[in-house]
PDB file of N, CA and C in Angstrom:
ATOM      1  N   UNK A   1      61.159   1.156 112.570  1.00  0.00           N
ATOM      2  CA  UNK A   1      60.244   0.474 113.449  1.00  0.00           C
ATOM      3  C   UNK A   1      59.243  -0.318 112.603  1.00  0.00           C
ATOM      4  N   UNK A   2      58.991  -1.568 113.018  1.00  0.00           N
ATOM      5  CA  UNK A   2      58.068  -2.214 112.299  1.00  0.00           C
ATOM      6  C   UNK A   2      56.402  -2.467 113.533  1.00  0.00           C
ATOM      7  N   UNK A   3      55.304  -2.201 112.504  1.00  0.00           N
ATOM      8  CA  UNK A   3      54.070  -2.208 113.513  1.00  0.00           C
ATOM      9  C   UNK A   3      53.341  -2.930 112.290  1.00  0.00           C
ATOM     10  N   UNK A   4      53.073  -4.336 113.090  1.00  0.00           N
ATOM     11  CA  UNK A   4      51.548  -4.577 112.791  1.00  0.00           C
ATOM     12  C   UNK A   4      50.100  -4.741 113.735  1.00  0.00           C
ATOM     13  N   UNK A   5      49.230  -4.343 112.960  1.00  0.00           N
ATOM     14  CA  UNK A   5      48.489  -4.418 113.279  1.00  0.00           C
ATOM     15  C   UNK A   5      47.573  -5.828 113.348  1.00  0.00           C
ATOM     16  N   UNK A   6      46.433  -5.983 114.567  1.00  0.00           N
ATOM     17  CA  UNK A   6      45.949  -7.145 115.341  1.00  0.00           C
ATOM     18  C   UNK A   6      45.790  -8.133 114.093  1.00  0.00           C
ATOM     19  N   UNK A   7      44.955  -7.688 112.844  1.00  0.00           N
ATOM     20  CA  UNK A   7      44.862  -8.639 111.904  1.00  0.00           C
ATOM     21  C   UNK A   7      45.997  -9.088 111.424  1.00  0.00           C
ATOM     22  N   UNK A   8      46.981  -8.278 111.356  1.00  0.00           N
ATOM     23  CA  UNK A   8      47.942  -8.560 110.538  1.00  0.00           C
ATOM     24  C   UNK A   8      48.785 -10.068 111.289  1.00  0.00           C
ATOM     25  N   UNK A   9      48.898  -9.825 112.842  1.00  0.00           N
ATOM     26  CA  UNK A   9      49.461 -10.454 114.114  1.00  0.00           C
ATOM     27  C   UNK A   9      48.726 -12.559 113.461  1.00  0.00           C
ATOM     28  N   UNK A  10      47.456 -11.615 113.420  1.00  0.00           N
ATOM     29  CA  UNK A  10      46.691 -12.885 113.457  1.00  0.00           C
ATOM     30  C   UNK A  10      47.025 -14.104 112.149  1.00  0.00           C
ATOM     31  N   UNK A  11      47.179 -13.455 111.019  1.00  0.00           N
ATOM     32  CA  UNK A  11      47.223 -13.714 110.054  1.00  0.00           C
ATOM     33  C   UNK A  11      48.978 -14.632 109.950  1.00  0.00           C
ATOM     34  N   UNK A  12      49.969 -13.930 110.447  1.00  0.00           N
ATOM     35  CA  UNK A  12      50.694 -14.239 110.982  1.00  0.00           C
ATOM     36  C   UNK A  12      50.903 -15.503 112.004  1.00  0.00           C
ATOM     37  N   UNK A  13      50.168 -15.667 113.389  1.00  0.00           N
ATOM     38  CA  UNK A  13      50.234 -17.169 113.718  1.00  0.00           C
ATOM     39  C   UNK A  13      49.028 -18.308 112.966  1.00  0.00           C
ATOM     40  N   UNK A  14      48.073 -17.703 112.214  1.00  0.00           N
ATOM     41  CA  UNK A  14      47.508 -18.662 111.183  1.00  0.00           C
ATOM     42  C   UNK A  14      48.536 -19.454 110.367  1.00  0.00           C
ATOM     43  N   UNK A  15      49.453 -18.734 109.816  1.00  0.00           N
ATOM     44  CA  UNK A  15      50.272 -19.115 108.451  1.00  0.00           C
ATOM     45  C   UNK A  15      51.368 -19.824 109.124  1.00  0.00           C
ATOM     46  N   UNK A  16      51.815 -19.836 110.385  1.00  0.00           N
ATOM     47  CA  UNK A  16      52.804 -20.954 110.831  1.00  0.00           C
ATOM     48  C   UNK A  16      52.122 -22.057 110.761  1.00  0.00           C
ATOM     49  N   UNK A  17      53.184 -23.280 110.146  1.00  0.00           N
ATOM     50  CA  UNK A  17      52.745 -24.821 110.247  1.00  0.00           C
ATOM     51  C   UNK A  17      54.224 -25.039 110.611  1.00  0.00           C
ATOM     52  N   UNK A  18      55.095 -24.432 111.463  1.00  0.00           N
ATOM     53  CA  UNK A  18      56.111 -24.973 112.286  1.00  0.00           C
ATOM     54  C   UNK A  18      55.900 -24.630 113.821  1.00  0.00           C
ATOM     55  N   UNK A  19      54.769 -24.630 114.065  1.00  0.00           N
ATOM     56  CA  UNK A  19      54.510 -24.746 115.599  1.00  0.00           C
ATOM     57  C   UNK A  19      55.521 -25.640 116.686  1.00  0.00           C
ATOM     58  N   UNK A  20      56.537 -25.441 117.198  1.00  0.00           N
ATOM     59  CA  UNK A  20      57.117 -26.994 118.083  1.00  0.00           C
ATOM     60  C   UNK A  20      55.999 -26.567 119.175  1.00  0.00           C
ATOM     61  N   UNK A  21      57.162 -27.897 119.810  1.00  0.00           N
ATOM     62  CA  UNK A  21      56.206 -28.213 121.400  1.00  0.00           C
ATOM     63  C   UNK A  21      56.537 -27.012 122.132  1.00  0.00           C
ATOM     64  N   UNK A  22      55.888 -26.403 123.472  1.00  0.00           N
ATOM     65  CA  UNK A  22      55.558 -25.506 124.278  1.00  0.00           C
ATOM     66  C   UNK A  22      57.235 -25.044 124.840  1.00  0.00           C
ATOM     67  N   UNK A  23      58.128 -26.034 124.774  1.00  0.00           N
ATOM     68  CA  UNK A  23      59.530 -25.941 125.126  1.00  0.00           C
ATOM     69  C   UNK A  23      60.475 -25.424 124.904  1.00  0.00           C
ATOM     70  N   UNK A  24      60.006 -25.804 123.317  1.00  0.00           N
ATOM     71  CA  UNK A  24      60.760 -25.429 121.868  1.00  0.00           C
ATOM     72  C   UNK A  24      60.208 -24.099 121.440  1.00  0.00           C
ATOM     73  N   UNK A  25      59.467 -23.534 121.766  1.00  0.00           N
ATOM     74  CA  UNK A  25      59.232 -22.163 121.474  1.00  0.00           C
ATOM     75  C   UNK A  25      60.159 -20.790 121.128  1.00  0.00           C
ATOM     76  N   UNK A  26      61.392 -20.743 122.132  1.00  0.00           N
ATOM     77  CA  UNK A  26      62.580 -20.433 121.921  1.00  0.00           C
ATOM     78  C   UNK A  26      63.366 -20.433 120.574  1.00  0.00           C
ATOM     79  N   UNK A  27      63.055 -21.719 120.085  1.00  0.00           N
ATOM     80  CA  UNK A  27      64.035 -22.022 119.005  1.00  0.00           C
ATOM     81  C   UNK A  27      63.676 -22.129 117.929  1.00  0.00           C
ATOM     82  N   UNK A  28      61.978 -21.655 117.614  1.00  0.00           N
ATOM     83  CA  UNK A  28      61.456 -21.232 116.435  1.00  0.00           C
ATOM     84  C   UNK A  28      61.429 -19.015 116.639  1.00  0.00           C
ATOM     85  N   UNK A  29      62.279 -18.912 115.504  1.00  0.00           N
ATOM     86  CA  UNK A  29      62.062 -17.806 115.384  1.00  0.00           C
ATOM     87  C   UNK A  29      61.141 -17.223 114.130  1.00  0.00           C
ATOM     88  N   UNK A  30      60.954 -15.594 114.086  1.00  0.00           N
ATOM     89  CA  UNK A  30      59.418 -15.137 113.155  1.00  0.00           C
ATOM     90  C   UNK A  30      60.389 -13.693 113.262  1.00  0.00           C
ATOM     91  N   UNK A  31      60.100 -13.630 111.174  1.00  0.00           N
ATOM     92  CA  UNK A  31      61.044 -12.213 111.183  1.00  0.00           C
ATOM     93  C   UNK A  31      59.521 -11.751 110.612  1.00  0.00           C
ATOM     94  N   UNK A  32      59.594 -10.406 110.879  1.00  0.00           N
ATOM     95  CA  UNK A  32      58.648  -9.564 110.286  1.00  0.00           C
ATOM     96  C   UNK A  32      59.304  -8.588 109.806  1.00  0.00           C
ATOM     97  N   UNK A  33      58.283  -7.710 108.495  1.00  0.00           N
ATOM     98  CA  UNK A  33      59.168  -6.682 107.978  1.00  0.00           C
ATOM     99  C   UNK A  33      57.929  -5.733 107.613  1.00  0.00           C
ATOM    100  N   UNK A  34      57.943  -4.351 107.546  1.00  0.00           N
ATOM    101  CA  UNK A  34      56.888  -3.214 107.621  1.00  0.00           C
ATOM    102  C   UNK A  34      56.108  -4.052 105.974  1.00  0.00           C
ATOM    103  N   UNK A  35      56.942  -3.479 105.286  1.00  0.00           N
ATOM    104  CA  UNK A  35      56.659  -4.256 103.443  1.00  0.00           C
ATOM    105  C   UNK A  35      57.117  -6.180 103.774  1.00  0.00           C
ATOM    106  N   UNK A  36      55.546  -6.735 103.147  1.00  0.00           N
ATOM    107  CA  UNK A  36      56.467  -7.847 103.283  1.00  0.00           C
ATOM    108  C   UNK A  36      56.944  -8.246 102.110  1.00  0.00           C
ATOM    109  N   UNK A  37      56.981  -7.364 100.934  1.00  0.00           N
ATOM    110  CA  UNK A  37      57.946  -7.631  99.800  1.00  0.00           C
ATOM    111  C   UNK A  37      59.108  -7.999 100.419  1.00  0.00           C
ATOM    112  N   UNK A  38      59.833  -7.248 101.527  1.00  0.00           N
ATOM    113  CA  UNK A  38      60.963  -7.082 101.987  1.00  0.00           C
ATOM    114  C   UNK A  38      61.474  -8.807 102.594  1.00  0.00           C
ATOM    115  N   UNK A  39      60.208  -9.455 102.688  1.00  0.00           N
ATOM    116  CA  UNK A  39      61.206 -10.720 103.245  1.00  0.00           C
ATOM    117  C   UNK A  39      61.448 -11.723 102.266  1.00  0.00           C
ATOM    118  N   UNK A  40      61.175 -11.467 100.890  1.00  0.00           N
ATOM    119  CA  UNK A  40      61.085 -12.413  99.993  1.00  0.00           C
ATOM    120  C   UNK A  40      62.974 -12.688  99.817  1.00  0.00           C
ATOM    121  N   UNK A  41      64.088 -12.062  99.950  1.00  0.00           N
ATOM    122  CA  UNK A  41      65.258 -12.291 100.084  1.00  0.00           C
ATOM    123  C   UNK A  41      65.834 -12.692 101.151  1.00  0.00           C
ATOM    124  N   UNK A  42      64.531 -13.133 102.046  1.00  0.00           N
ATOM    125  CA  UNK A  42      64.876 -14.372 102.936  1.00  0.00           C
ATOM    126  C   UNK A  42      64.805 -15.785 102.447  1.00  0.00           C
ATOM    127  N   UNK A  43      65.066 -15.904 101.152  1.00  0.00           N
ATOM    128  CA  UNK A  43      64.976 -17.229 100.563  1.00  0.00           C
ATOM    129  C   UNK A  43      65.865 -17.535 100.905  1.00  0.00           C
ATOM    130  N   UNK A  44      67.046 -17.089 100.399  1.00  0.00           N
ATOM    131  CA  UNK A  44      68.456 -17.572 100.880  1.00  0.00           C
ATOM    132  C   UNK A  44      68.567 -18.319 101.953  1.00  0.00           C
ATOM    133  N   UNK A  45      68.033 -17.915 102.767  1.00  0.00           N
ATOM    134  CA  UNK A  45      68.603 -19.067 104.217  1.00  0.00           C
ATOM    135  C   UNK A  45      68.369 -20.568 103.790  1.00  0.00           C
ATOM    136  N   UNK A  46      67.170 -21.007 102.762  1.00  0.00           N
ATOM    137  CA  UNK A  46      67.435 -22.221 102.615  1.00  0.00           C
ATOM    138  C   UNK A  46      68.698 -23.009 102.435  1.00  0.00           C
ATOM    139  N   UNK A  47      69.558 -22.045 101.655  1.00  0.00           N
ATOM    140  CA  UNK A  47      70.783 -22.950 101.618  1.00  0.00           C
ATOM    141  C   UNK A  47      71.739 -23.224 102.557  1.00  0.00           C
ATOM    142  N   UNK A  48      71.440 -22.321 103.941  1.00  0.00           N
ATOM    143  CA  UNK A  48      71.827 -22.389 104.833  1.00  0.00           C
ATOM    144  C   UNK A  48      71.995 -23.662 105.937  1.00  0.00           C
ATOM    145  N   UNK A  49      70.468 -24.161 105.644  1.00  0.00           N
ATOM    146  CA  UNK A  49      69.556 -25.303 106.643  1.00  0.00           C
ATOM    147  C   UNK A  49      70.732 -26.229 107.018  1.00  0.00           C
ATOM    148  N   UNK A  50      70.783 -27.152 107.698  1.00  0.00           N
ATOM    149  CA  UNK A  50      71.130 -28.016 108.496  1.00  0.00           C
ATOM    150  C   UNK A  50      69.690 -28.627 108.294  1.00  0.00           C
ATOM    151  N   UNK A  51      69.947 -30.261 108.276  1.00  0.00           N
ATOM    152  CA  UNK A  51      69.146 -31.316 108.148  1.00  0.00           C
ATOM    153  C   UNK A  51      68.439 -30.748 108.906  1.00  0.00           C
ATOM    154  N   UNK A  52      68.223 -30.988 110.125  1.00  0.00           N
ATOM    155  CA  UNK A  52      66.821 -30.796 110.651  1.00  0.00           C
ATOM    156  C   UNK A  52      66.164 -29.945 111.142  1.00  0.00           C
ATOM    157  N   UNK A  53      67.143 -28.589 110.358  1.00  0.00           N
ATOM    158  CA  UNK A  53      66.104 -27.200 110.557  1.00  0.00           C
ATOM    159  C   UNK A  53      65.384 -27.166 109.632  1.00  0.00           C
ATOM    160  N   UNK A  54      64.056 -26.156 109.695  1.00  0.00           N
ATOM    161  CA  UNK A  54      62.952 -26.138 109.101  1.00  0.00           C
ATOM    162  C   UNK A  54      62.815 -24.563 108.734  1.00  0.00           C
ATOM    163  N   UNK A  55      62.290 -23.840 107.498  1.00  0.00           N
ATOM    164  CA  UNK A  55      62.409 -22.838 107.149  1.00  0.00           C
ATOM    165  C   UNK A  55      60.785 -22.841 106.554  1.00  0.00           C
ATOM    166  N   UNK A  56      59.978 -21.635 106.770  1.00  0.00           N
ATOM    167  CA  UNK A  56      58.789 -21.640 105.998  1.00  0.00           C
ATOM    168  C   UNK A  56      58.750 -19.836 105.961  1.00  0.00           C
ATOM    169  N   UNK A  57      58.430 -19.522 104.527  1.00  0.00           N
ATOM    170  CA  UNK A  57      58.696 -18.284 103.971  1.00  0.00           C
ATOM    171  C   UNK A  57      56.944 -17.985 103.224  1.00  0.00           C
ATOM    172  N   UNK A  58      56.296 -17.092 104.072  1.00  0.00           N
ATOM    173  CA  UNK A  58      55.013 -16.694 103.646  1.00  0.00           C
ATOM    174  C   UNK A  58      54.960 -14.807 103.282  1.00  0.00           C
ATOM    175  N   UNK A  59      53.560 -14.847 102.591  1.00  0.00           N
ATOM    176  CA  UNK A  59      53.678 -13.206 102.432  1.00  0.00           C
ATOM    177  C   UNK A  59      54.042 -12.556 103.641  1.00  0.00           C
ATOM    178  N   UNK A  60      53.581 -12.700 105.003  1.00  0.00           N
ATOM    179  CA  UNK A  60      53.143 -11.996 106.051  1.00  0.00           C
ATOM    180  C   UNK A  60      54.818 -12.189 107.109  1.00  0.00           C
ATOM    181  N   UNK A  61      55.168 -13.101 107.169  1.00  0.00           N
ATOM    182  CA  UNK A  61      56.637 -13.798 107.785  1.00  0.00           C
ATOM    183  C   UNK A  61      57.620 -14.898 107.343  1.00  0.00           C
ATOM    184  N   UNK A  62      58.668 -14.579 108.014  1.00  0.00           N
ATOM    185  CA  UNK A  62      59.348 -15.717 107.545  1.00  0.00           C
ATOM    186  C   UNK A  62      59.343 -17.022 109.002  1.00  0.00           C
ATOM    187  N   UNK A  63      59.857 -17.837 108.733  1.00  0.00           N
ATOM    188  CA  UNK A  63      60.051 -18.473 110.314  1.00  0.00           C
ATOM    189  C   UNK A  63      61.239 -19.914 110.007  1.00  0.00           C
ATOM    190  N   UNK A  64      61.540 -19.830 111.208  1.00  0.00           N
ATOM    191  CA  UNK A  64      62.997 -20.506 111.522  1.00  0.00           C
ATOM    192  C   UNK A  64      62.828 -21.566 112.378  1.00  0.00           C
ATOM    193  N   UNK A  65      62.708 -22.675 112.524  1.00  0.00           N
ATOM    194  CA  UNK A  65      62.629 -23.487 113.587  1.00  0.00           C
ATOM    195  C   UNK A  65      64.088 -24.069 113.175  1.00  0.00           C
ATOM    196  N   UNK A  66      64.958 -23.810 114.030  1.00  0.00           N
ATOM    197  CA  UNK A  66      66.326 -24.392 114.741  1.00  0.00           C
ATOM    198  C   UNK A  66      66.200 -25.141 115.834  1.00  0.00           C
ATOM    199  N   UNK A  67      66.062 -26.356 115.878  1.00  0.00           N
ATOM    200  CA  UNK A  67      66.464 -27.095 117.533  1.00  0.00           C
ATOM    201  C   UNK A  67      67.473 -27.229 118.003  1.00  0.00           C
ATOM    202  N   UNK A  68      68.384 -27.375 117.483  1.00  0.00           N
ATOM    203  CA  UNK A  68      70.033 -26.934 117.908  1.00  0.00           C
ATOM    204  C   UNK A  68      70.375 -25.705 118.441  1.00  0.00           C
ATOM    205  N   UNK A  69      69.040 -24.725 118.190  1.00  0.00           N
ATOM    206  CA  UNK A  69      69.559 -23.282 118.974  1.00  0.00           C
ATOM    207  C   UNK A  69      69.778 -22.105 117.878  1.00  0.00           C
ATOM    208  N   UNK A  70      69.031 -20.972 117.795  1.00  0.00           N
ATOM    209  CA  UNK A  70      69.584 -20.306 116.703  1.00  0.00           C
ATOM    210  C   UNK A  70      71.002 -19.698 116.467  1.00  0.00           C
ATOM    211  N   UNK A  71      71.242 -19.620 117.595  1.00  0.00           N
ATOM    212  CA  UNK A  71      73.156 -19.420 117.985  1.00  0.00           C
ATOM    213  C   UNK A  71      74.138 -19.945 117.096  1.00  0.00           C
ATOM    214  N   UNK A  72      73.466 -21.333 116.918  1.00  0.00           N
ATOM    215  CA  UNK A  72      74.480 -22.485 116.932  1.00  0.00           C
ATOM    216  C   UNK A  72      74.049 -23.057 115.228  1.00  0.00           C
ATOM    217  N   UNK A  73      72.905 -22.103 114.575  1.00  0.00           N
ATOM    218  CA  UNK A  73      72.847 -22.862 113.547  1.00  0.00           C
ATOM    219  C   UNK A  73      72.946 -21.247 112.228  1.00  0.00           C
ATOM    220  N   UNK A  74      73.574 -22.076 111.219  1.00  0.00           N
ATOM    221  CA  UNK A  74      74.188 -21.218 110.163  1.00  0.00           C
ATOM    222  C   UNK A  74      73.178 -19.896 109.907  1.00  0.00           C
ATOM    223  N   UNK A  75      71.730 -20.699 109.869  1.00  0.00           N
ATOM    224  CA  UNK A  75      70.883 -19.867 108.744  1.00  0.00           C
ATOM    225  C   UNK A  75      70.082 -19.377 110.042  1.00  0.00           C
ATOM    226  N   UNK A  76      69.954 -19.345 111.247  1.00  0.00           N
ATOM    227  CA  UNK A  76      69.918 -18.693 112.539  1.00  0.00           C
ATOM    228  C   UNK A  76      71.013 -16.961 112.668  1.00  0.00           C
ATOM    229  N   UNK A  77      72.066 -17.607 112.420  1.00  0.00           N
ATOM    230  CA  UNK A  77      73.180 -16.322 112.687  1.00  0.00           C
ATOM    231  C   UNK A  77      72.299 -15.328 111.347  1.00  0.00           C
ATOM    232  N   UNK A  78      72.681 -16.228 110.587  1.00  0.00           N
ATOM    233  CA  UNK A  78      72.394 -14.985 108.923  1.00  0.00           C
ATOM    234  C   UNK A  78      70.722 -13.929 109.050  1.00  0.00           C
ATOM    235  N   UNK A  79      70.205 -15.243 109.700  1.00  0.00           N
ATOM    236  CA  UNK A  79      68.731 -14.329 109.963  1.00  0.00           C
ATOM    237  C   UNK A  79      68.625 -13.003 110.625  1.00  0.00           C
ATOM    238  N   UNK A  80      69.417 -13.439 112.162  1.00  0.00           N
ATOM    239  CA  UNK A  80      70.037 -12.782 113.044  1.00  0.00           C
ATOM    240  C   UNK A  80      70.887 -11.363 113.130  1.00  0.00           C
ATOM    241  N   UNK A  81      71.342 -11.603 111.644  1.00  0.00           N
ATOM    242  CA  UNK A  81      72.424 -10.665 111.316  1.00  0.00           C
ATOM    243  C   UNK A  81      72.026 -10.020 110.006  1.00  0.00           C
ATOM    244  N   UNK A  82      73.371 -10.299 109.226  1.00  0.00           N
ATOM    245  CA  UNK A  82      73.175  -9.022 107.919  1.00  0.00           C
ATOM    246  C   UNK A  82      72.155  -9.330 107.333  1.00  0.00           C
ATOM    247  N   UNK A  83      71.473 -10.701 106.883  1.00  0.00           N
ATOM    248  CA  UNK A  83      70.292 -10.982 106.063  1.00  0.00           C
ATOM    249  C   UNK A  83      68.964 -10.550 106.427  1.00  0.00           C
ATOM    250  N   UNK A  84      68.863 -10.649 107.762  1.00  0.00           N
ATOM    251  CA  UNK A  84      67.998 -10.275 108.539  1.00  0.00           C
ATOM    252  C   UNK A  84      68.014  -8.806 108.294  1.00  0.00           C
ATOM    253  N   UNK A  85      68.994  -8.154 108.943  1.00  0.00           N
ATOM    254  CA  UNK A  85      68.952  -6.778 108.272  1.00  0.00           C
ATOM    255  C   UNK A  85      67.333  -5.713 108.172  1.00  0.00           C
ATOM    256  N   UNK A  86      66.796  -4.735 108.467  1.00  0.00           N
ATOM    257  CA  UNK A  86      65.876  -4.597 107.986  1.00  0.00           C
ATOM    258  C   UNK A  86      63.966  -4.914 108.149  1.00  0.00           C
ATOM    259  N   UNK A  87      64.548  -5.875 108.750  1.00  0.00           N
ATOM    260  CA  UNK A  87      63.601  -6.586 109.367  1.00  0.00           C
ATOM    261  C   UNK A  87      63.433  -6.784 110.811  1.00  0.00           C
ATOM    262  N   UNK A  88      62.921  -7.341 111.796  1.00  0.00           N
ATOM    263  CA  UNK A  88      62.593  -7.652 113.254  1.00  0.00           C
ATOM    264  C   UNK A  88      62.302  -9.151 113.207  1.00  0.00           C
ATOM    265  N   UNK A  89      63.296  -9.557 114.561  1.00  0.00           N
ATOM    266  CA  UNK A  89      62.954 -10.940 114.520  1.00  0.00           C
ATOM    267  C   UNK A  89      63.055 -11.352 116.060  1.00  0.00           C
ATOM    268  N   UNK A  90      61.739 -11.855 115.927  1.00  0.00           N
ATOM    269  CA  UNK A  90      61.120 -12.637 117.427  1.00  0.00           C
ATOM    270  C   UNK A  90      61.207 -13.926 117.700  1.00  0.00           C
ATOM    271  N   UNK A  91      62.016 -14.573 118.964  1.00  0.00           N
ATOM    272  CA  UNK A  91      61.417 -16.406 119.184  1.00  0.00           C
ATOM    273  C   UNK A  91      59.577 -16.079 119.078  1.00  0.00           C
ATOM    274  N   UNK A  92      59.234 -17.322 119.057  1.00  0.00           N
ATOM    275  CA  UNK A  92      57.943 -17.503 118.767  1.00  0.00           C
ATOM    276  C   UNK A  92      57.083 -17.446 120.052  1.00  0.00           C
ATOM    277  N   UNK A  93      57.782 -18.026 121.302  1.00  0.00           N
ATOM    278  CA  UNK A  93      57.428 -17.181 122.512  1.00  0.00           C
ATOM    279  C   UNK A  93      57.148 -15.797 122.399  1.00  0.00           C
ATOM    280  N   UNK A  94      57.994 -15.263 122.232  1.00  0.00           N
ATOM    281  CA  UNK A  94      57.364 -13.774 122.280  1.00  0.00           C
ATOM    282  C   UNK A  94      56.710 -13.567 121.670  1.00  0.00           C
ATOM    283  N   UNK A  95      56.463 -13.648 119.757  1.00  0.00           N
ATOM    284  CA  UNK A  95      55.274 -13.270 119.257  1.00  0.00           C
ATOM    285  C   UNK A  95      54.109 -13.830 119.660  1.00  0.00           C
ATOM    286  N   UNK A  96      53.626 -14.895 120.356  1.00  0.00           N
ATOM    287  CA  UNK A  96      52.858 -15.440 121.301  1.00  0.00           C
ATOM    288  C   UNK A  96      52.403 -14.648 122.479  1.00  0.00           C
ATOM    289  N   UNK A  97      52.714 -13.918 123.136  1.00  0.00           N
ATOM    290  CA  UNK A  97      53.187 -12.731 124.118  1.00  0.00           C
ATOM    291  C   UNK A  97      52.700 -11.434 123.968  1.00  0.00           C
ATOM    292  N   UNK A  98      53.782 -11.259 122.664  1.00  0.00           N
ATOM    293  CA  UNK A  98      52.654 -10.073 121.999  1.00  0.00           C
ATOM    294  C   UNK A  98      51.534 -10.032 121.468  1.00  0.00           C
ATOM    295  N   UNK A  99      51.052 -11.230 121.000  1.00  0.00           N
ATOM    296  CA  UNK A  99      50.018 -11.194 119.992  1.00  0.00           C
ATOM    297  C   UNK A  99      48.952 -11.122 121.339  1.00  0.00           C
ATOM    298  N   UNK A 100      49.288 -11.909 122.338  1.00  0.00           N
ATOM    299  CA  UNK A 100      48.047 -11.906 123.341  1.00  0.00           C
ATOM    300  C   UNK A 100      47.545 -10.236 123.930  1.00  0.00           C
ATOM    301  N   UNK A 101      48.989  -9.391 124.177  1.00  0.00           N
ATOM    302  CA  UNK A 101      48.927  -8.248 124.799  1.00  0.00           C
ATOM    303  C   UNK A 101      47.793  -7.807 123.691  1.00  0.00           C
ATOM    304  N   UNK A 102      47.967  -7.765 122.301  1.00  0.00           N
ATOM    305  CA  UNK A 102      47.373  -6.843 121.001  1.00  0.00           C
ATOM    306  C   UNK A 102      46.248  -7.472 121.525  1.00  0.00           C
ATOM    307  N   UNK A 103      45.995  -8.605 121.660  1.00  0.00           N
ATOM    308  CA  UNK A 103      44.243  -8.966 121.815  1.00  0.00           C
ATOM    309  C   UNK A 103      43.914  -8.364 123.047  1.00  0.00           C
ATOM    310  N   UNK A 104      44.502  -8.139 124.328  1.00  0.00           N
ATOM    311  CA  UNK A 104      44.057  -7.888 124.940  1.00  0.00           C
ATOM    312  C   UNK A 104      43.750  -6.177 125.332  1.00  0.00           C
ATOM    313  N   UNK A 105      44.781  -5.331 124.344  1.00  0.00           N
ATOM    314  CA  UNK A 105      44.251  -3.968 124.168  1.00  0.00           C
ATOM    315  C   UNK A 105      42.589  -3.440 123.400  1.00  0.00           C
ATOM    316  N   UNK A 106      42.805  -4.888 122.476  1.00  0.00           N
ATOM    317  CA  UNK A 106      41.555  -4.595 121.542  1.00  0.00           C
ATOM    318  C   UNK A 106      40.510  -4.372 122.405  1.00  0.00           C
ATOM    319  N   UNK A 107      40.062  -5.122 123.800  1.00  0.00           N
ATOM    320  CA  UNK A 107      39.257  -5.512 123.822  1.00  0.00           C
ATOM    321  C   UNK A 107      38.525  -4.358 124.728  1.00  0.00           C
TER     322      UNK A 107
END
């Protein structure tokens, strides 16, 4: 099970600069991992990319923006699957979702 906590949440949609539009939310995904040593062998997916997917790899998450669909794109499946592995991975809708519920327990 992976748990972070509210700062951690926060720190987390700070460090995205692949925000899409309100639509596209779906098709940006956010892996989290308990250690985030653990996502640094999410490099790999770069070689995965398709032109106009977007990959951004921070201490706190990794994140995936696929517009083609993560289904349908290489380094989507791998995230998805064995590479991913280990980790938890959310569309960005939902961590949006959750992050609101965490603010709204805090309060």
């Amino acid at each position: 099970m992976i748990v972070k906590s509210l700062p951690e949440f926060d720190t987390i949609l700070a460090r995205n600069r692949l925000v899409p539009a309100v639509e596209e939310h779906h098709r940006l995904l956010v892996a989290f991992a308990q250690d985030d040593r653990a996502l640094a062998n999410l490099k790999a997916l770069r070689a995965l990319l398709a032109t106009e997917e977007e990959f951004l790899l921070c201490d706190c998450a990794a994140f995936l923006y696929c517009p083609g669909g993560s289904l349908r794109s290489r380094a989507g499946a791998a995230l998805l699957g064995r590479l991913g592995a280990g980790r938890t991975t959310r569309n960005w809708r939902t961590v949006l979702k959750l992050h609101a519920l965490a603010h709204r327990g805090a309060a």
